[in-house]
C-alpha atoms as a PDB file:
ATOM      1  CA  UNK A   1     -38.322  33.578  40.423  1.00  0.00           C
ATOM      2  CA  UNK A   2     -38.056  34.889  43.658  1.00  0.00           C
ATOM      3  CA  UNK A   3     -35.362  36.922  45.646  1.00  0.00           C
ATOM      4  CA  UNK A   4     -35.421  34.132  47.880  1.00  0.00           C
ATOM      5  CA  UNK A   5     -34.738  31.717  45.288  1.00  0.00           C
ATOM      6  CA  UNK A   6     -32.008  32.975  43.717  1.00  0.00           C
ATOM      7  CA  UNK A   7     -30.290  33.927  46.301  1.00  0.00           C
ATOM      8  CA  UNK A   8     -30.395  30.076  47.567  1.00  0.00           C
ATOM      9  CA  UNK A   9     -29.593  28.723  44.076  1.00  0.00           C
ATOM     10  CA  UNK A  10     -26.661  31.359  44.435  1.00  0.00           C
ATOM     11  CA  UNK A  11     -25.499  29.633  47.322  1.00  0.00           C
ATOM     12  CA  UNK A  12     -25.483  26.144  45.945  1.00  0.00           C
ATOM     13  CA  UNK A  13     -23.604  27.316  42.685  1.00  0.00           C
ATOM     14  CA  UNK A  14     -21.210  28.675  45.321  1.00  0.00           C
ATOM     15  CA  UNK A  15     -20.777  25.180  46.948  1.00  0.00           C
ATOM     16  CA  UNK A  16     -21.081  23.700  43.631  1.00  0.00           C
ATOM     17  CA  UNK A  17     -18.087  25.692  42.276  1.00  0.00           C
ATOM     18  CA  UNK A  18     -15.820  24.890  45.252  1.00  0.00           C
ATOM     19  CA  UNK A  19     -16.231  21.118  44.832  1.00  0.00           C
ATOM     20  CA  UNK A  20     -19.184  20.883  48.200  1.00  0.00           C
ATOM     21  CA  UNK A  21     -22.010  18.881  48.186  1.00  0.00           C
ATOM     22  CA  UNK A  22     -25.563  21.057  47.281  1.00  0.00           C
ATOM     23  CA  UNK A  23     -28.958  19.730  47.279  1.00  0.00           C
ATOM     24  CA  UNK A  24     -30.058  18.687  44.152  1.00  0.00           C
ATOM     25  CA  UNK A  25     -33.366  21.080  44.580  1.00  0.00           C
ATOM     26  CA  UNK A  26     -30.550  23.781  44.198  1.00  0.00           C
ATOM     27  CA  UNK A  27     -28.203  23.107  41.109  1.00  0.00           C
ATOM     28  CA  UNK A  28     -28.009  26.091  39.244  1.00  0.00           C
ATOM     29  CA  UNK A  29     -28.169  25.134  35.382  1.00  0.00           C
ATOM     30  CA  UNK A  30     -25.135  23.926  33.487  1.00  0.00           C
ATOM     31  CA  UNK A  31     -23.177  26.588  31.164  1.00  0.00           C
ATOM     32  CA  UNK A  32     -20.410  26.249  28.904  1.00  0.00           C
ATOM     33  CA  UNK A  33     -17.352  25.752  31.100  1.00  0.00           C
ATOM     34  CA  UNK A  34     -13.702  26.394  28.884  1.00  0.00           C
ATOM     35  CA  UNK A  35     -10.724  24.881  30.582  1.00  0.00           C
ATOM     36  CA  UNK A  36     -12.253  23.380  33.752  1.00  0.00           C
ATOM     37  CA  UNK A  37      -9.991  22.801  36.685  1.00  0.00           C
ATOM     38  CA  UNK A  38      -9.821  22.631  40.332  1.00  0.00           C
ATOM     39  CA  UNK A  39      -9.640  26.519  41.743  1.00  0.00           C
ATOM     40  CA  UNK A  40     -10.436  28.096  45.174  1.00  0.00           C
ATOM     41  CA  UNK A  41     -11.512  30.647  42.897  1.00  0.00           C
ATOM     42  CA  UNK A  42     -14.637  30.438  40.080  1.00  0.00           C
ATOM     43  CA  UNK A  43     -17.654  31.883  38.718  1.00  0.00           C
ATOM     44  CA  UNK A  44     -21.312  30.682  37.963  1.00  0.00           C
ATOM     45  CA  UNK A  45     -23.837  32.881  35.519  1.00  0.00           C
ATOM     46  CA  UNK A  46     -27.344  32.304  36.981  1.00  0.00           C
ATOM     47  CA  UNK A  47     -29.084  34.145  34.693  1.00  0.00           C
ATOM     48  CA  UNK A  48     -29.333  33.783  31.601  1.00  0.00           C
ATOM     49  CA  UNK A  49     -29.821  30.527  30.618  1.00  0.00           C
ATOM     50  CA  UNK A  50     -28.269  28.950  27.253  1.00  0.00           C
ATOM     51  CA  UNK A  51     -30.917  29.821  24.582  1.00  0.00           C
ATOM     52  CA  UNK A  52     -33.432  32.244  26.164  1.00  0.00           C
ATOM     53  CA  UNK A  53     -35.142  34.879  24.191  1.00  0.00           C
ATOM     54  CA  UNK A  54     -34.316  37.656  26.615  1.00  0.00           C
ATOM     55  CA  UNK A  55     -35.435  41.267  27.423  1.00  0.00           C
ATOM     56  CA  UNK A  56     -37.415  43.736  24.879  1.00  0.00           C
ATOM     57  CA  UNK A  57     -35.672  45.444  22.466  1.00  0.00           C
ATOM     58  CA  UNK A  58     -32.572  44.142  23.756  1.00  0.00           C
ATOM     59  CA  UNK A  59     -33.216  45.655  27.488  1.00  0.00           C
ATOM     60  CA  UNK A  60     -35.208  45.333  30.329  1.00  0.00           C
ATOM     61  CA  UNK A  61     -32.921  41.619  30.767  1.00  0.00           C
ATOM     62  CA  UNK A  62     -30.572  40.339  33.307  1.00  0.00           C
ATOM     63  CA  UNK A  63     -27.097  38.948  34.187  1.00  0.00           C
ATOM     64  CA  UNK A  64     -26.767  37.448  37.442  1.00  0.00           C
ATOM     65  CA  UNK A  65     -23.889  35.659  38.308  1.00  0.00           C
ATOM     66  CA  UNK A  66     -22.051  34.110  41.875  1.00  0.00           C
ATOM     67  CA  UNK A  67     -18.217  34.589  42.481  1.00  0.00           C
ATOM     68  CA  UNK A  68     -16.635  32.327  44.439  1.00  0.00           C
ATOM     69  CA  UNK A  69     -13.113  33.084  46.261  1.00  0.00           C
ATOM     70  CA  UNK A  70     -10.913  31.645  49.628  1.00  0.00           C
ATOM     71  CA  UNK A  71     -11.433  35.074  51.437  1.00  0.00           C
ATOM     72  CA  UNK A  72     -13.146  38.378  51.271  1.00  0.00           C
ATOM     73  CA  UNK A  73      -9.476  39.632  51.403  1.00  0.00           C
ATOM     74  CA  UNK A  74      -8.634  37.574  47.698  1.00  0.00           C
ATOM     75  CA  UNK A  75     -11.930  38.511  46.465  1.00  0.00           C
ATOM     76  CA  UNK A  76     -10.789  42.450  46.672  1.00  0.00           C
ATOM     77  CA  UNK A  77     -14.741  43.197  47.526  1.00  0.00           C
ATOM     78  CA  UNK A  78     -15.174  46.554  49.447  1.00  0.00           C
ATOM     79  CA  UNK A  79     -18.274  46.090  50.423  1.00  0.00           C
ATOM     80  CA  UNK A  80     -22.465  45.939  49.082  1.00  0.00           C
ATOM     81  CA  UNK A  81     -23.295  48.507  46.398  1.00  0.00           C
ATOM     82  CA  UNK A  82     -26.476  49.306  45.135  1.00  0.00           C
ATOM     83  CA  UNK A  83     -26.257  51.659  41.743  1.00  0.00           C
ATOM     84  CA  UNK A  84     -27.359  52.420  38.497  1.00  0.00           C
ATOM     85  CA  UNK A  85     -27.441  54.816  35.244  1.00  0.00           C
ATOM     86  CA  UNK A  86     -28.168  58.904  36.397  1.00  0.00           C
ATOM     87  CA  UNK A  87     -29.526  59.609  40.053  1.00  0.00           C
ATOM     88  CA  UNK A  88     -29.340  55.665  40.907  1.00  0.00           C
ATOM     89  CA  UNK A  89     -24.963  56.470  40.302  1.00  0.00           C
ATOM     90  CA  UNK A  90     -22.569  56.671  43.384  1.00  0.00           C
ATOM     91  CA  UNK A  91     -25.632  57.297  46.007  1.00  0.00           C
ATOM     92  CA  UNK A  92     -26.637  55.980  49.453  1.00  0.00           C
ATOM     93  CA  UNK A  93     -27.143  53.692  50.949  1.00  0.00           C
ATOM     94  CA  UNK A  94     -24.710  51.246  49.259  1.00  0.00           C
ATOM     95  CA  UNK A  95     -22.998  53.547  47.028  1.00  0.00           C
ATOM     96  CA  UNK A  96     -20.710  52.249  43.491  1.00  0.00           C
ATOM     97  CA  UNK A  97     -19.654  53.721  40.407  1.00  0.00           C
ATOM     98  CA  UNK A  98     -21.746  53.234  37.434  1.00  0.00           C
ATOM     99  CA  UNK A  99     -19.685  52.722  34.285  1.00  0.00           C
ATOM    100  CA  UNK A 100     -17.604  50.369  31.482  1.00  0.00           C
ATOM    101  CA  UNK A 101     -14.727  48.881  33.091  1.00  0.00           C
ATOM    102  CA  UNK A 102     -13.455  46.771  35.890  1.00  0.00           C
ATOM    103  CA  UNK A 103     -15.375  47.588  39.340  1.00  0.00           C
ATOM    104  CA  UNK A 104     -14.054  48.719  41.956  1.00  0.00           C
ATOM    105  CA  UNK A 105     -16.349  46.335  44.528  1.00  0.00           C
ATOM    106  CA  UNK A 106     -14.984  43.272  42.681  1.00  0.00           C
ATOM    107  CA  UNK A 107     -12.017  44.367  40.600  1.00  0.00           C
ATOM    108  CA  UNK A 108     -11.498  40.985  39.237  1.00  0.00           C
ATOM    109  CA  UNK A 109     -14.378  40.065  36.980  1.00  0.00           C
ATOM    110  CA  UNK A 110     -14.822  40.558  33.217  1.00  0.00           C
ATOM    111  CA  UNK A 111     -18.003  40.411  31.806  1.00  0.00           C
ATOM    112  CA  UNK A 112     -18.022  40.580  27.747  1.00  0.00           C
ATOM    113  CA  UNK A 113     -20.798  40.667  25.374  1.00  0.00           C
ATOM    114  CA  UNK A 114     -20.220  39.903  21.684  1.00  0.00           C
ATOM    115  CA  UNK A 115     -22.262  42.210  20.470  1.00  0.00           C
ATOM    116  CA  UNK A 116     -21.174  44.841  22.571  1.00  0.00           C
ATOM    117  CA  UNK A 117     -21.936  48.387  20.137  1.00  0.00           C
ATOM    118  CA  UNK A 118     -18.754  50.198  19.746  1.00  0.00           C
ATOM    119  CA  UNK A 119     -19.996  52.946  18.743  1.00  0.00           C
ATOM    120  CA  UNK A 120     -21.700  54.346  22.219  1.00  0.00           C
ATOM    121  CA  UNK A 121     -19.740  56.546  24.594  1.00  0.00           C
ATOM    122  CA  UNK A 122     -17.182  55.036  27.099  1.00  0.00           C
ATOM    123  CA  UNK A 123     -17.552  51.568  24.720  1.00  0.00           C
ATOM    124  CA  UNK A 124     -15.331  50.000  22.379  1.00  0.00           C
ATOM    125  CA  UNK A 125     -16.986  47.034  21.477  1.00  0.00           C
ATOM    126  CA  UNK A 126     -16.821  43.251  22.430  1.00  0.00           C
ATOM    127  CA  UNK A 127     -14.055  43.497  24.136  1.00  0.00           C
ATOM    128  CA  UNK A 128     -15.107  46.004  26.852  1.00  0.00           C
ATOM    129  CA  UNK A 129     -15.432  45.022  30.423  1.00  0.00           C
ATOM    130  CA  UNK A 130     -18.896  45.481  31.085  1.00  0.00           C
ATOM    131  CA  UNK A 131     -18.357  44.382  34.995  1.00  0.00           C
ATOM    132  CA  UNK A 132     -18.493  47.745  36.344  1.00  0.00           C
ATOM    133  CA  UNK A 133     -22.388  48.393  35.084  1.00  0.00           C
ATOM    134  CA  UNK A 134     -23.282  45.545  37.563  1.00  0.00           C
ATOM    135  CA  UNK A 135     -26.547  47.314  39.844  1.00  0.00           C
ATOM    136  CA  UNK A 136     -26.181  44.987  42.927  1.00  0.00           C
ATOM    137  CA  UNK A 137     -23.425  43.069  45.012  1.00  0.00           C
ATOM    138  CA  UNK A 138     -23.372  41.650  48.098  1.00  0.00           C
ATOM    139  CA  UNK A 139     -21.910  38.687  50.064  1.00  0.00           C
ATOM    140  CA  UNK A 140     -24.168  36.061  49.972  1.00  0.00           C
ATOM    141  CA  UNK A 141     -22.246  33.340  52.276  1.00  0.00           C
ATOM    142  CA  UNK A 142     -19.002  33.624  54.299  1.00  0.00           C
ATOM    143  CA  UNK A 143     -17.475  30.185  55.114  1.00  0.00           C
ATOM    144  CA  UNK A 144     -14.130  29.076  56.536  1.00  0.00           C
ATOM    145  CA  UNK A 145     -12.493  28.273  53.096  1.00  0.00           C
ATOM    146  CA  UNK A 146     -14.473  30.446  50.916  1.00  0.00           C
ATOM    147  CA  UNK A 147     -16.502  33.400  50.121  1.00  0.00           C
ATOM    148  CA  UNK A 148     -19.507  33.922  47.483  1.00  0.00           C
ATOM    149  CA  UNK A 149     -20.104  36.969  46.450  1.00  0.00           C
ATOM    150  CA  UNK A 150     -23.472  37.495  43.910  1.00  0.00           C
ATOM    151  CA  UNK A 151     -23.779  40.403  40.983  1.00  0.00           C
ATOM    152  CA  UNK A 152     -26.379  41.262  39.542  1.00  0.00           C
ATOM    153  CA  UNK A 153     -26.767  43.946  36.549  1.00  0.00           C
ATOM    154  CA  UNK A 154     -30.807  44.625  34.821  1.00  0.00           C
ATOM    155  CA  UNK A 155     -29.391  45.678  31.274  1.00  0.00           C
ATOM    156  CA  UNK A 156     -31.641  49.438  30.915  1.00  0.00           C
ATOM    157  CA  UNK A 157     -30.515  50.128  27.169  1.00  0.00           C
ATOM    158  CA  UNK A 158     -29.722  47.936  24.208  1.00  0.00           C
ATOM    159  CA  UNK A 159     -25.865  47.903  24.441  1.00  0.00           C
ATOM    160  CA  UNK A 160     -25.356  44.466  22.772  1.00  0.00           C
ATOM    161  CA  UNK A 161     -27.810  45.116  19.989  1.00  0.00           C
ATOM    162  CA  UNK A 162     -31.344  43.971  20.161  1.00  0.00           C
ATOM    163  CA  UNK A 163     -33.167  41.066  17.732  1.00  0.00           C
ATOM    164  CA  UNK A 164     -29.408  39.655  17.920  1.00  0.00           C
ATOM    165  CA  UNK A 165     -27.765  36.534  19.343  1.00  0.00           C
ATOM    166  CA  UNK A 166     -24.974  37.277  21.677  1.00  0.00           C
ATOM    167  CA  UNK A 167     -22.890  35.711  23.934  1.00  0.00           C
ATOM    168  CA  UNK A 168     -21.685  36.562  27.289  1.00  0.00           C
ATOM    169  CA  UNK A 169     -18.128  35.779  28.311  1.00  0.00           C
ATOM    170  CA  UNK A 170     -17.662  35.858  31.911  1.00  0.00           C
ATOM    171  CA  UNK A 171     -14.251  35.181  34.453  1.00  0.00           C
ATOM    172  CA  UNK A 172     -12.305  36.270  36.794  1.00  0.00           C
ATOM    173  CA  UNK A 173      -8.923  37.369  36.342  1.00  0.00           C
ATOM    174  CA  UNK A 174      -5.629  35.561  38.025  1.00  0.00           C
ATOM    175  CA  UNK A 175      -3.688  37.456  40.585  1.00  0.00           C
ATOM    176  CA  UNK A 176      -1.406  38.947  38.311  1.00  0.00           C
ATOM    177  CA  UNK A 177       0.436  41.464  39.970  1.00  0.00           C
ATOM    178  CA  UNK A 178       0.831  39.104  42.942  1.00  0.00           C
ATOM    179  CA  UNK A 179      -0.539  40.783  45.563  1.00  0.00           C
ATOM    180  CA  UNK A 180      -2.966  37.915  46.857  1.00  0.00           C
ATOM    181  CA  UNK A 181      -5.935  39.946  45.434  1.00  0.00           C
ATOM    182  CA  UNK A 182      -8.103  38.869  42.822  1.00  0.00           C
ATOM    183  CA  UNK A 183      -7.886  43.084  41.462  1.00  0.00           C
ATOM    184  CA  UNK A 184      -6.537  43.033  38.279  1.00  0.00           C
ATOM    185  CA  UNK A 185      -8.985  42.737  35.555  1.00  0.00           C
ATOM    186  CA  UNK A 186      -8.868  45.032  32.474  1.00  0.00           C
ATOM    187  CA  UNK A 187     -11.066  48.060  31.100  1.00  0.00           C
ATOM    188  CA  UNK A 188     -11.053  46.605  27.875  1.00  0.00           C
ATOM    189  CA  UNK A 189      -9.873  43.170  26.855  1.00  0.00           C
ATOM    190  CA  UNK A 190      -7.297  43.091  23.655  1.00  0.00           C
ATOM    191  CA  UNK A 191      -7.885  40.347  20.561  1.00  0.00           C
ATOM    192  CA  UNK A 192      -4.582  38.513  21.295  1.00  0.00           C
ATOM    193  CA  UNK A 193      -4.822  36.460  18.634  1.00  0.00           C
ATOM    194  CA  UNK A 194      -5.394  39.242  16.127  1.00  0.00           C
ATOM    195  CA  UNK A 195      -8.683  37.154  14.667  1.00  0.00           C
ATOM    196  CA  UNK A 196     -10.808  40.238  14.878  1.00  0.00           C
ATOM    197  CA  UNK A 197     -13.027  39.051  17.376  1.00  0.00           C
ATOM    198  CA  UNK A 198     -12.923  39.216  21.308  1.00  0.00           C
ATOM    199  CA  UNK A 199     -13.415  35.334  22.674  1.00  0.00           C
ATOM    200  CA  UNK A 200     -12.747  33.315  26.078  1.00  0.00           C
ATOM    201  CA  UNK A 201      -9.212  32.465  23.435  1.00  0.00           C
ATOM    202  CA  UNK A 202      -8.705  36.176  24.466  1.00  0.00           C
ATOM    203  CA  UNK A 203      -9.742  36.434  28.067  1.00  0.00           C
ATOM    204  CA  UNK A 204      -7.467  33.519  28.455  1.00  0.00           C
ATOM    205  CA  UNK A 205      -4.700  35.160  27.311  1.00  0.00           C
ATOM    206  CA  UNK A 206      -4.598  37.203  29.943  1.00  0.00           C
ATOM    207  CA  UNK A 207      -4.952  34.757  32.421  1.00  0.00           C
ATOM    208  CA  UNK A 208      -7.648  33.741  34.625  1.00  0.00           C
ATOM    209  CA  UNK A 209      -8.104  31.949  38.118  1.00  0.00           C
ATOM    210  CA  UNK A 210     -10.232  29.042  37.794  1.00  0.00           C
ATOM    211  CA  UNK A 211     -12.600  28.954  34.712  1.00  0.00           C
ATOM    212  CA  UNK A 212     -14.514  30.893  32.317  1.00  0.00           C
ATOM    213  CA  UNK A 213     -17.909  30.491  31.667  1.00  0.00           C
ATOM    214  CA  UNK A 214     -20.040  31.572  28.662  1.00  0.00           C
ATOM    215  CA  UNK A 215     -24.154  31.381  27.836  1.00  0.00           C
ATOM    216  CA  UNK A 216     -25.491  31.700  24.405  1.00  0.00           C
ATOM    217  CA  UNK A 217     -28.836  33.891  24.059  1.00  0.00           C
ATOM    218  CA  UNK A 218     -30.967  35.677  21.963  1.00  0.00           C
ATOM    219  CA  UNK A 219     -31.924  39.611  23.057  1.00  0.00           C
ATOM    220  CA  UNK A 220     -35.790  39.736  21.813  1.00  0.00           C
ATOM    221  CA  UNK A 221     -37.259  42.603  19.376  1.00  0.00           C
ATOM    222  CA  UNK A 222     -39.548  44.922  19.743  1.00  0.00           C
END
């Protein structure tokens, strides 16, 4: 798929999210949806699809997801970033940090993976926030009742495992400290329910503006 193409199937998940009409030719595929309800605030995972045998060796595979808001100003984006792991880190032209935890160019997504290795530095498992390894966000279309913002992240090492299902939790987190900013996700999401397992149950817990969204996939072998 083309850069064209997603970024127009972007665009109708956007409109799609917000209740708008999108050409059919468009739709973004279904995901799992927990808690559906009527938000000027959501998220859409592109990429990947429920099911797909992804990457090699559990890299070299992709999350790419749209973020819908009412403003730039509720969305807390600062601006297009462009980054990576070493020299790619914190440079020009569209600098970001490169790192586990919320980011700072849309501080209220959470991304979890379920396989997420604990044992890797600056990790602690499924319930880290993985949002802040993202490699590329921009503002894809500014209307006059909402914003889409897409994020993209190529996964370079095999942080969720590899020849291992998985599944990706993603959402983005209510305005808790009520400052009309969508800023207040988490470095690392806590197992509320004390199950021993970090699950949408536990993102919800925290509280989250519109609905969370999780795919199902395999991460491929050697």
């Amino acid at each position: 798929m083309n850069r064209t193409r997603r970024t127009l199937l972007g665009g109708a998940a956007a409109l799609a999210l917000i209740g708008l009409a999108a050409p059919a030719a468009l739709a973004a595929p279904a995901h799992n949806t927990h808690h559906p309800k009527h938000s000027p605030v959501g998220v859409r995972i592109l990429t990947p699809t429920p099911g797909s045998n992804a990457g090699t060796g559990g890299k070299g595979w992709m999350v790419d997801l749209v973020a819908v808001y009412p403003s730039v100003k509720a969305s807390g984006f600062t601006g297009p970033q462009l980054t990576g792991p070493a020299a790619h880190a914190d440079t020009a032209p569209f600098p970001g940090a490169f790192s586990t935890g919320a980011d700072e160019h849309l501080p209220g997504l959470v991304v979890l993976g379920s396989t997420t290795n604990a044992t890797l530095p600056g990790f602690s498992g499924p319930g880290t926030n993985l949002a802040n390894l993202f490699n590329l966000t921009s503002q894809i279309d500014k209307q006059k009742h909402f914003v889409a913002i897409q994020d993209s992240w190529i996964v370079g090492a095999p942080i969720l495992g590899s020849n291992v299902n998985t599944t990706l939790t993603v959402a983005i987190i209510k305005d808790r400290n009520h400052d009309g900013i969508y800023n207040d996700a988490p470095a690392t999401v806590p197992d509320a329910n004390h199950d021993g397992r970090i699950t949408a149950t536990d993102v919800r817990a925290l509280g989250v503006a519109g609905s969370i969204k999780t795919v199902r996939l395999h991460l491929a072998g050697e």
